[in-house]
C-alpha atoms as a PDB file:
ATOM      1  CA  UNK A   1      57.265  60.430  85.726  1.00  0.00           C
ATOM      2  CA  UNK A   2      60.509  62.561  85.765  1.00  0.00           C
ATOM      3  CA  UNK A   3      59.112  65.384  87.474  1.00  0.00           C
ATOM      4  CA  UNK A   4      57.931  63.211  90.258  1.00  0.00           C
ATOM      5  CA  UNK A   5      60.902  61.557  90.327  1.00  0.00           C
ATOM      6  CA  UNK A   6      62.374  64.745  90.759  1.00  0.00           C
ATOM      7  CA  UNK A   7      61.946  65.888  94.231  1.00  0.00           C
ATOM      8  CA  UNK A   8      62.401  62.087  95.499  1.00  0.00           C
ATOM      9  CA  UNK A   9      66.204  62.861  93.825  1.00  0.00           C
ATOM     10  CA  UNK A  10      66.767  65.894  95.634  1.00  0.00           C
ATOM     11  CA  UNK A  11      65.472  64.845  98.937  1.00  0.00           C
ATOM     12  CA  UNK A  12      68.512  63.456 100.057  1.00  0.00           C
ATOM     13  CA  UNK A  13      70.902  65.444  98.876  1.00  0.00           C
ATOM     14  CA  UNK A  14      69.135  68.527 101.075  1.00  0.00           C
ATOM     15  CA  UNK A  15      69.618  66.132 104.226  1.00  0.00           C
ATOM     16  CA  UNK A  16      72.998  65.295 102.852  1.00  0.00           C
ATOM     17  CA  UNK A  17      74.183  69.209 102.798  1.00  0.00           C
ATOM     18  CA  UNK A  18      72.538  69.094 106.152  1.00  0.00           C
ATOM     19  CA  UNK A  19      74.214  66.243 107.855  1.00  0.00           C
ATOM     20  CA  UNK A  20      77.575  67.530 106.473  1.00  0.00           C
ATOM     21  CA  UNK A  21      76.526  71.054 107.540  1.00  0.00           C
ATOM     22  CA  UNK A  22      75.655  69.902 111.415  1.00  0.00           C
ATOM     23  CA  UNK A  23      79.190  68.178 111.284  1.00  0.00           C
ATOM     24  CA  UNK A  24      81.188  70.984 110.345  1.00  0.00           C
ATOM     25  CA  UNK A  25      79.517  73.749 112.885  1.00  0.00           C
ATOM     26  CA  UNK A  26      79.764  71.463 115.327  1.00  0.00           C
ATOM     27  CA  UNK A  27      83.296  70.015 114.759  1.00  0.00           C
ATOM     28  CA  UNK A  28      84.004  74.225 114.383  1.00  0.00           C
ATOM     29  CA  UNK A  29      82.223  74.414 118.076  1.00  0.00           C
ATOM     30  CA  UNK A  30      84.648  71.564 119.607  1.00  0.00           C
ATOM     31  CA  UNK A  31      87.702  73.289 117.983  1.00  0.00           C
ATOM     32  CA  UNK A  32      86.899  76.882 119.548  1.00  0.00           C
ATOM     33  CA  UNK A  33      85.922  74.533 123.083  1.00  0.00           C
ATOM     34  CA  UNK A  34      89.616  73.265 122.720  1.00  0.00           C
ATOM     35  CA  UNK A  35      91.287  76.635 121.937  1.00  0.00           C
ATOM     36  CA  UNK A  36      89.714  78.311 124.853  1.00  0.00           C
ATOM     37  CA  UNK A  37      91.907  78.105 128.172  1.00  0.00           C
ATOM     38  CA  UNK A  38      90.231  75.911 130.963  1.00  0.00           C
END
């Protein structure tokens, strides 16, 4: 049971560190948009 259990653990964390890591590169994209003269 703790080996299937497992994976269902680390599931969300890996779409955790993704949702956090989408946030960041694109909160680091708005930044450079709003540093860049218009």
């Amino acid at each position: 049971m703790p080996k299937i259990n497992e994976p269902n653990k680390r599931a969300p964390d890996i779409a955790f560190s993704l949702k956090i890591h989408c946030i960041l590169w694109r909160g680091h994209q708005l930044a450079a948009l709003k540093h860049v003269p218009t």
